[in-house]
C-alpha atoms as a PDB file:
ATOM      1  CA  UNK A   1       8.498 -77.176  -6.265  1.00  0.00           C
ATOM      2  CA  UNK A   2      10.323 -78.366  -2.945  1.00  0.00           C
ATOM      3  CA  UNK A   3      12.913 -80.982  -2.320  1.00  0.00           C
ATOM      4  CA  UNK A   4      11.988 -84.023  -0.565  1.00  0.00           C
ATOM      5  CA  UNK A   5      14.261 -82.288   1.958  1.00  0.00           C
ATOM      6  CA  UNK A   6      12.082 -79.473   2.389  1.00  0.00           C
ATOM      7  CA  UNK A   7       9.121 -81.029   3.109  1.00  0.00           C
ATOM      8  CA  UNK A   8       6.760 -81.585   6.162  1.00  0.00           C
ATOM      9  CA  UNK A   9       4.444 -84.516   7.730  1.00  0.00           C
ATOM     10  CA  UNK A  10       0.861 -83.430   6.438  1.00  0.00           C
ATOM     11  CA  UNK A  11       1.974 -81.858   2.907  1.00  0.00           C
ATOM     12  CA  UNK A  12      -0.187 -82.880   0.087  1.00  0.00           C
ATOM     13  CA  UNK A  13       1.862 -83.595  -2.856  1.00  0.00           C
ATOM     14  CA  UNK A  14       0.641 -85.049  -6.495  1.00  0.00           C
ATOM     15  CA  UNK A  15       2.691 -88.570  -6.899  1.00  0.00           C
ATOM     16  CA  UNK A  16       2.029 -91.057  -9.787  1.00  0.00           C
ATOM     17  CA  UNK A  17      -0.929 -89.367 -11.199  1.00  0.00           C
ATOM     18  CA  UNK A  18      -2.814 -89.009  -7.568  1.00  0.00           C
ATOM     19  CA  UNK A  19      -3.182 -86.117  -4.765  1.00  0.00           C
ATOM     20  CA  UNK A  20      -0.916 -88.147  -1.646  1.00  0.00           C
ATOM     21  CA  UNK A  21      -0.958 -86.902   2.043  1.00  0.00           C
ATOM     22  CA  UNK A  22       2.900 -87.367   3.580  1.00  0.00           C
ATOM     23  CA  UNK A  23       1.730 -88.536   7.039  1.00  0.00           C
ATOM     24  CA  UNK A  24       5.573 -89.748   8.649  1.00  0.00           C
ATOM     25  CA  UNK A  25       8.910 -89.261   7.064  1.00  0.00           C
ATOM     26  CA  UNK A  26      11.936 -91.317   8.174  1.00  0.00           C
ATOM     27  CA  UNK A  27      15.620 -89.969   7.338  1.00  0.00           C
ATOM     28  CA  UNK A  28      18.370 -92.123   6.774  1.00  0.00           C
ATOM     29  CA  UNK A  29      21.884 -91.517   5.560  1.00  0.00           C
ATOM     30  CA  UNK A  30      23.275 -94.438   3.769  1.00  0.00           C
ATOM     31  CA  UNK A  31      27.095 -95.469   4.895  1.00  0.00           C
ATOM     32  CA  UNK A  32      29.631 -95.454   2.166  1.00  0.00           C
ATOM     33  CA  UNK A  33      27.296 -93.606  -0.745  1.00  0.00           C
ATOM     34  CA  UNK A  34      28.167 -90.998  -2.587  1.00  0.00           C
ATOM     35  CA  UNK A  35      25.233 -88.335  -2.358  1.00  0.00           C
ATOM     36  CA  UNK A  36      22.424 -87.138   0.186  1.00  0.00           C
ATOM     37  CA  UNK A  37      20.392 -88.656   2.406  1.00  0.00           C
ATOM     38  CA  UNK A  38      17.356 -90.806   1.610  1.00  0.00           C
ATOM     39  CA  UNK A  39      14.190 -89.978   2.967  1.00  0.00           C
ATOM     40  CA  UNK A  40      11.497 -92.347   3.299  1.00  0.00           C
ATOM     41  CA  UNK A  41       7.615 -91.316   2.997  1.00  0.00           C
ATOM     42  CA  UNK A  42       4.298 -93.070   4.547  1.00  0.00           C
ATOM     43  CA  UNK A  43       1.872 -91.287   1.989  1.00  0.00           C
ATOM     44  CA  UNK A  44      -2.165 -91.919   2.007  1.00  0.00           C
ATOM     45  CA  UNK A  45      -4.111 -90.997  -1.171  1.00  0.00           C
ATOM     46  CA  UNK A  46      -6.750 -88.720  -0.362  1.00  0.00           C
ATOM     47  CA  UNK A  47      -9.138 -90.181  -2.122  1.00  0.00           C
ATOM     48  CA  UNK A  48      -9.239 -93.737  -1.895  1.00  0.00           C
ATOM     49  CA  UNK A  49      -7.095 -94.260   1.542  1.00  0.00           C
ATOM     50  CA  UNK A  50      -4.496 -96.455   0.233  1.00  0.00           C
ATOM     51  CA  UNK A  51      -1.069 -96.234   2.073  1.00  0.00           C
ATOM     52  CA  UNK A  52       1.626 -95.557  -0.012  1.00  0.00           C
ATOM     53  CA  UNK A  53       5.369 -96.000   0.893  1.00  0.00           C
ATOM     54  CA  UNK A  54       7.865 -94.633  -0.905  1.00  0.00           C
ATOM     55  CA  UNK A  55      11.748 -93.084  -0.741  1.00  0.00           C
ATOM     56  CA  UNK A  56      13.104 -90.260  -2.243  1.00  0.00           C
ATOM     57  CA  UNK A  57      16.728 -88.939  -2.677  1.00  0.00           C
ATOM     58  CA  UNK A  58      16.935 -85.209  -0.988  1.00  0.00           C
ATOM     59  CA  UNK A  59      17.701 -83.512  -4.551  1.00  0.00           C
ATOM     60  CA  UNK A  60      14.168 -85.487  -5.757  1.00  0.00           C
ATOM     61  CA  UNK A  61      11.758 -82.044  -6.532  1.00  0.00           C
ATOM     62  CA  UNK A  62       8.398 -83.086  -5.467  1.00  0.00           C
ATOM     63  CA  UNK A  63       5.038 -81.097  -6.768  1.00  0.00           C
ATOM     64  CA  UNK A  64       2.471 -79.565  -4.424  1.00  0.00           C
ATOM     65  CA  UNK A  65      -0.882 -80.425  -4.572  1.00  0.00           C
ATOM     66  CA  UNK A  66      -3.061 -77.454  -5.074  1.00  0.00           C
ATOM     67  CA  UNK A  67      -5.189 -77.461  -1.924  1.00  0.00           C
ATOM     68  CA  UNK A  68      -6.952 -74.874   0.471  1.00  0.00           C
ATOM     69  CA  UNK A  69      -6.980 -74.590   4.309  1.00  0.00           C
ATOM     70  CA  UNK A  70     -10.086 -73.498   6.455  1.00  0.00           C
ATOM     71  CA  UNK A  71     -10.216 -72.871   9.647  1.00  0.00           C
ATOM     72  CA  UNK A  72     -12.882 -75.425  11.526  1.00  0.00           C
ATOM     73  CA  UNK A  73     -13.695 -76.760  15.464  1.00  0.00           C
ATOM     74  CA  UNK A  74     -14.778 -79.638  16.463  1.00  0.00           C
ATOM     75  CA  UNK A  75     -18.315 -80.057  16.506  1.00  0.00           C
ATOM     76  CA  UNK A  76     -19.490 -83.662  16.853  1.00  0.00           C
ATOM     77  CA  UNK A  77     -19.034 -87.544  16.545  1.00  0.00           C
ATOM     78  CA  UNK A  78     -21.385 -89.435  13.801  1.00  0.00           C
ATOM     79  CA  UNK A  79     -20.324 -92.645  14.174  1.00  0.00           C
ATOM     80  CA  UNK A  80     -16.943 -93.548  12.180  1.00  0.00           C
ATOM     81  CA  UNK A  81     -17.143 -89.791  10.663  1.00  0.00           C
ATOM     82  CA  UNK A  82     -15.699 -86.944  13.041  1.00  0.00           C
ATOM     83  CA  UNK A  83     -17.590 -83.633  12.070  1.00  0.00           C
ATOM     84  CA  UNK A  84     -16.160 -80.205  11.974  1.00  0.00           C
ATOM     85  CA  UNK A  85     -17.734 -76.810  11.529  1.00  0.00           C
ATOM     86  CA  UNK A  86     -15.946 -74.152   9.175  1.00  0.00           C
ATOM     87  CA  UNK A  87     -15.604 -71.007  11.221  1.00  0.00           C
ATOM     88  CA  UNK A  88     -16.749 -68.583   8.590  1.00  0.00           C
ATOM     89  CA  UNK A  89     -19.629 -70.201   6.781  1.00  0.00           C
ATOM     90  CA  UNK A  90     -20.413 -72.702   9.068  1.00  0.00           C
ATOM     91  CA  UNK A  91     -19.985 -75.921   7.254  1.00  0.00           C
ATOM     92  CA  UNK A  92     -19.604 -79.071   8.068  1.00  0.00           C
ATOM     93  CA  UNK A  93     -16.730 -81.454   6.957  1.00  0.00           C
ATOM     94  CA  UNK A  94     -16.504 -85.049   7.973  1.00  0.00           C
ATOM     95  CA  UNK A  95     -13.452 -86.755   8.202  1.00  0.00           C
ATOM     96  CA  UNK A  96     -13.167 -90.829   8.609  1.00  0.00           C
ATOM     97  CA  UNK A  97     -11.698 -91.567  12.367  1.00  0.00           C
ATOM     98  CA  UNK A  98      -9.275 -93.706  10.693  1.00  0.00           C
ATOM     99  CA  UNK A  99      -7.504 -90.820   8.492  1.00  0.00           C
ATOM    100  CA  UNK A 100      -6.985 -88.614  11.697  1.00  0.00           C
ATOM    101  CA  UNK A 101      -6.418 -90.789  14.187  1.00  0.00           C
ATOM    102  CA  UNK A 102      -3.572 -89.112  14.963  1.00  0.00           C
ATOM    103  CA  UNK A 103      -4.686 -86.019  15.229  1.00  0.00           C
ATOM    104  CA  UNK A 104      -7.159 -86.951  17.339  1.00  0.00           C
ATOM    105  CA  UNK A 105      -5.390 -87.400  20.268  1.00  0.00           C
ATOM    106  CA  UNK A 106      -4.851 -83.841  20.588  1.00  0.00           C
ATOM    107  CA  UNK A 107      -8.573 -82.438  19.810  1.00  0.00           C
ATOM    108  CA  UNK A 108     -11.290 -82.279  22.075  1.00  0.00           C
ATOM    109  CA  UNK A 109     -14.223 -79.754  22.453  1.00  0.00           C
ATOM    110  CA  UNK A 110     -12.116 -76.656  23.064  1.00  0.00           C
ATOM    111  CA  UNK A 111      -9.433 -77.420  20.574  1.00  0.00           C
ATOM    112  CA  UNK A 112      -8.903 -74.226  19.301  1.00  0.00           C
ATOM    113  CA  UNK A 113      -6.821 -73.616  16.010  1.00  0.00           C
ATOM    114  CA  UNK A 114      -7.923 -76.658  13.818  1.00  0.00           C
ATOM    115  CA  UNK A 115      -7.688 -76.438  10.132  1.00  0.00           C
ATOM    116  CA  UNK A 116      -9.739 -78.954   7.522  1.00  0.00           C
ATOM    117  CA  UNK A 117      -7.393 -79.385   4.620  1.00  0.00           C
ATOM    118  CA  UNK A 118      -9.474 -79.336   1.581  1.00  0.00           C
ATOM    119  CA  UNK A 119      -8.566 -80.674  -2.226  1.00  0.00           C
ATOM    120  CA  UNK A 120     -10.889 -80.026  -4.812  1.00  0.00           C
ATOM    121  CA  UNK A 121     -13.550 -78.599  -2.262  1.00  0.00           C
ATOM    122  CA  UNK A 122     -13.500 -82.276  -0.123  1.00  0.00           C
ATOM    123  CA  UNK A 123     -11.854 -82.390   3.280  1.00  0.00           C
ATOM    124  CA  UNK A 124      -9.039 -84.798   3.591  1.00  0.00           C
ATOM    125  CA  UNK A 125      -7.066 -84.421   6.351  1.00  0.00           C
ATOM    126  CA  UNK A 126      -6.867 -81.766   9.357  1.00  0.00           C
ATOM    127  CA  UNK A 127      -3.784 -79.218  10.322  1.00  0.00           C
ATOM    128  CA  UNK A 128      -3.840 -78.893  13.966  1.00  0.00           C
ATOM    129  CA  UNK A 129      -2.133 -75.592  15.811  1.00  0.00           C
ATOM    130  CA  UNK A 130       1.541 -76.029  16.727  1.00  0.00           C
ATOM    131  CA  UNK A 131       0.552 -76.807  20.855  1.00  0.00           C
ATOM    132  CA  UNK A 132      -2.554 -77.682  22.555  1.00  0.00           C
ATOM    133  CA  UNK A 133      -4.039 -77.953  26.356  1.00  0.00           C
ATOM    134  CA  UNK A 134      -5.045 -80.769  27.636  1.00  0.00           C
ATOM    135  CA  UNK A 135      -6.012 -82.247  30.871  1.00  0.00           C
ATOM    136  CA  UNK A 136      -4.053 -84.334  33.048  1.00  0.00           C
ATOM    137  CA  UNK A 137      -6.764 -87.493  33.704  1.00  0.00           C
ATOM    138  CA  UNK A 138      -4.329 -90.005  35.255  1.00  0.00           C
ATOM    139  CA  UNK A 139      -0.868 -89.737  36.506  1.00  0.00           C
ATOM    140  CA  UNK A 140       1.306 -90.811  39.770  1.00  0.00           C
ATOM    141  CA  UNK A 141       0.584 -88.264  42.697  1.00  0.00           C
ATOM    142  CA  UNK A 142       2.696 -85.495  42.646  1.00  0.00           C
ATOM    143  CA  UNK A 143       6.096 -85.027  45.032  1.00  0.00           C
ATOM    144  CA  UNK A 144       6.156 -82.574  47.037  1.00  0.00           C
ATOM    145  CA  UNK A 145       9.499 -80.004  45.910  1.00  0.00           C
ATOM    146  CA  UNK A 146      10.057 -82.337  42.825  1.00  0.00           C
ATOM    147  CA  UNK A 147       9.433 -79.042  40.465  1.00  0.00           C
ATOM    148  CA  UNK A 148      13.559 -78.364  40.223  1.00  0.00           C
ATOM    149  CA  UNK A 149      14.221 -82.192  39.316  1.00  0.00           C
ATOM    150  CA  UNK A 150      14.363 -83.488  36.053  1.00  0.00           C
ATOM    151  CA  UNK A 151      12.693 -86.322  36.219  1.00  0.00           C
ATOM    152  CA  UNK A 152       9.361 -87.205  34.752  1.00  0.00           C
ATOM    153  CA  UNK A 153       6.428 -89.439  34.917  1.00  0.00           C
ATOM    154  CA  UNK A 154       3.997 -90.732  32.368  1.00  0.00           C
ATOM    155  CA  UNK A 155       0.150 -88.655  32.523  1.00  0.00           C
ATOM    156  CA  UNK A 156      -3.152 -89.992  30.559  1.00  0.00           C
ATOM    157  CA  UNK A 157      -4.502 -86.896  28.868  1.00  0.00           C
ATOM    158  CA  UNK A 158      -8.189 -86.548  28.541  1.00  0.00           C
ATOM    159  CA  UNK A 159      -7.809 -87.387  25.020  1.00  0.00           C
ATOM    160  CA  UNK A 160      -6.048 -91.057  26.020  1.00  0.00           C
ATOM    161  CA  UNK A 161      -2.731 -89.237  24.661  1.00  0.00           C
ATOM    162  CA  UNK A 162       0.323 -90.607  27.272  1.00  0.00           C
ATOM    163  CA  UNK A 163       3.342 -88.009  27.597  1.00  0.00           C
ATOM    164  CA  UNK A 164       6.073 -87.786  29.868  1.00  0.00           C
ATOM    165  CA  UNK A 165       5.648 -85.193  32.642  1.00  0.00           C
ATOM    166  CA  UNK A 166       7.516 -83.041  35.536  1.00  0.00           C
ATOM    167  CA  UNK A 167       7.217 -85.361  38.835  1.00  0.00           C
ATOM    168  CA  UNK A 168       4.951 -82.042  40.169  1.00  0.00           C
ATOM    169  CA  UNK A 169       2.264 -82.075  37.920  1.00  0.00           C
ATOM    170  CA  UNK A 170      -0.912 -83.819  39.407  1.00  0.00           C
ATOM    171  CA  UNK A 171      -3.943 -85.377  38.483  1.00  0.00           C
ATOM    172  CA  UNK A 172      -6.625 -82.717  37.324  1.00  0.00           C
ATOM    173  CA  UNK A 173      -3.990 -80.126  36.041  1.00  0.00           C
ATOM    174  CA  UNK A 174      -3.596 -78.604  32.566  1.00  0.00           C
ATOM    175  CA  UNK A 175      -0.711 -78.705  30.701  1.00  0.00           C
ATOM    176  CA  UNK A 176       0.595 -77.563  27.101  1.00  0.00           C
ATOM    177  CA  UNK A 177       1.602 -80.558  24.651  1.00  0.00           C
ATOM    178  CA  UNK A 178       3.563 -80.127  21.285  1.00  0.00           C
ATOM    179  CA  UNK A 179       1.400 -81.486  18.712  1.00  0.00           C
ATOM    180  CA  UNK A 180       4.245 -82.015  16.210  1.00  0.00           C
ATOM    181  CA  UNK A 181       6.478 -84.385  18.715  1.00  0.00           C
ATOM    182  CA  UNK A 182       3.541 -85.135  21.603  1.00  0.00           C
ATOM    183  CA  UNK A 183       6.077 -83.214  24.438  1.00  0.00           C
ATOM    184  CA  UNK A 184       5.004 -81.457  27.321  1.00  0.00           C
ATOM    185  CA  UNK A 185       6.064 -78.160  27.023  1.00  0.00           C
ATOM    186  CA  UNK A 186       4.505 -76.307  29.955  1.00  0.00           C
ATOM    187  CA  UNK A 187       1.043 -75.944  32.056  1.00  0.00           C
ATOM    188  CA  UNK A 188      -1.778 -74.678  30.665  1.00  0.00           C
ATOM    189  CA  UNK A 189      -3.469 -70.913  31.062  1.00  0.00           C
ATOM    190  CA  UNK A 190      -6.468 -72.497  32.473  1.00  0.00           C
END
């Protein structure tokens, strides 16, 4: 069982009786209190949706939910439900738009990497790889020579994702984007 410490955004934990996704954690360190460092959760329940906010002191042991990662790709859009293939076996999960919109801004047809998180054989929430590439769709022309300055611009991905970006990359290009903090970290191999 892990501290709240040692936790990550997108661990399932059991809290109050129910299996809880952490989707954002906040840290704060409290001024003139003895102890650690509080750190505040944004949880969903897996099953019925409801948002859950709660803090935890750093020593607090949290339990793991028991849960199961395949991998998956995109597939297709049914309406609200996003559908993804497993890459053995070939089935299908469907997810709710509104449980991974996040993630969604970094997955498009040739996402590669993807994993449905699964809990008691129903998919609840996705695991996406640690960088994906996506394509520059909208951004201020480039500058000729700007590639040793440090300054950057703001791109529209093809995904409607908005990063910051070196002054030389252009309209049309591919570039690499950190999924954890949504940073460019390079161009793309394409």
């Amino acid at each position: 069982m892990p501290k709240a410490s040692e936790v990550k955004k997108n661990t399932a934990i059991e809290h109050n009786g129910s299996v809880v996704m952490i989707k954002d954690i906040s840290r704060s360190v409290p001024q003139g209190r003895a102890g650690g460092s509080l750190y505040r959760m944004r949880m969903y329940d897996v099953v019925t949706g409801a948002k859950i906010d709660e803090t935890f002191k750093d020593v607090d042991m949290l339990k793991l939910a028991d849960l199961t990662r395949r991998d998956a790709m995109f597939s297709y859009i049914d309406g609200d439900e996003y559908v993804f293939m497993d890459n053995e076996d070939y089935t299908p999960y469907n997810l709710h738009k509104d449980s991974i919109a996040d993630e969604l801004l970094f997955i498009n047809e040739e996402t590669l990497g993807i994993q449905v998180i699964m809990i008691d054989g129903n998919a609840v929430a996705l695991e996406l790889p640690s960088s994906v590439e996506l394509e520059v769709v909208e951004t201020d022309p480039s500058i000729k020579g700007a590639s040793a300055t440090s300054r950057t611009k703001p791109a529209v991905l093809s995904t409607g994702l908005t990063v910051q970006v070196p002054e030389h990359i252009s309209t049309g290009d591919t570039i690499k984007v950190n999924t954890a903090e949504s940073k460019f970290m390079g161009r793309g191999d394409k």
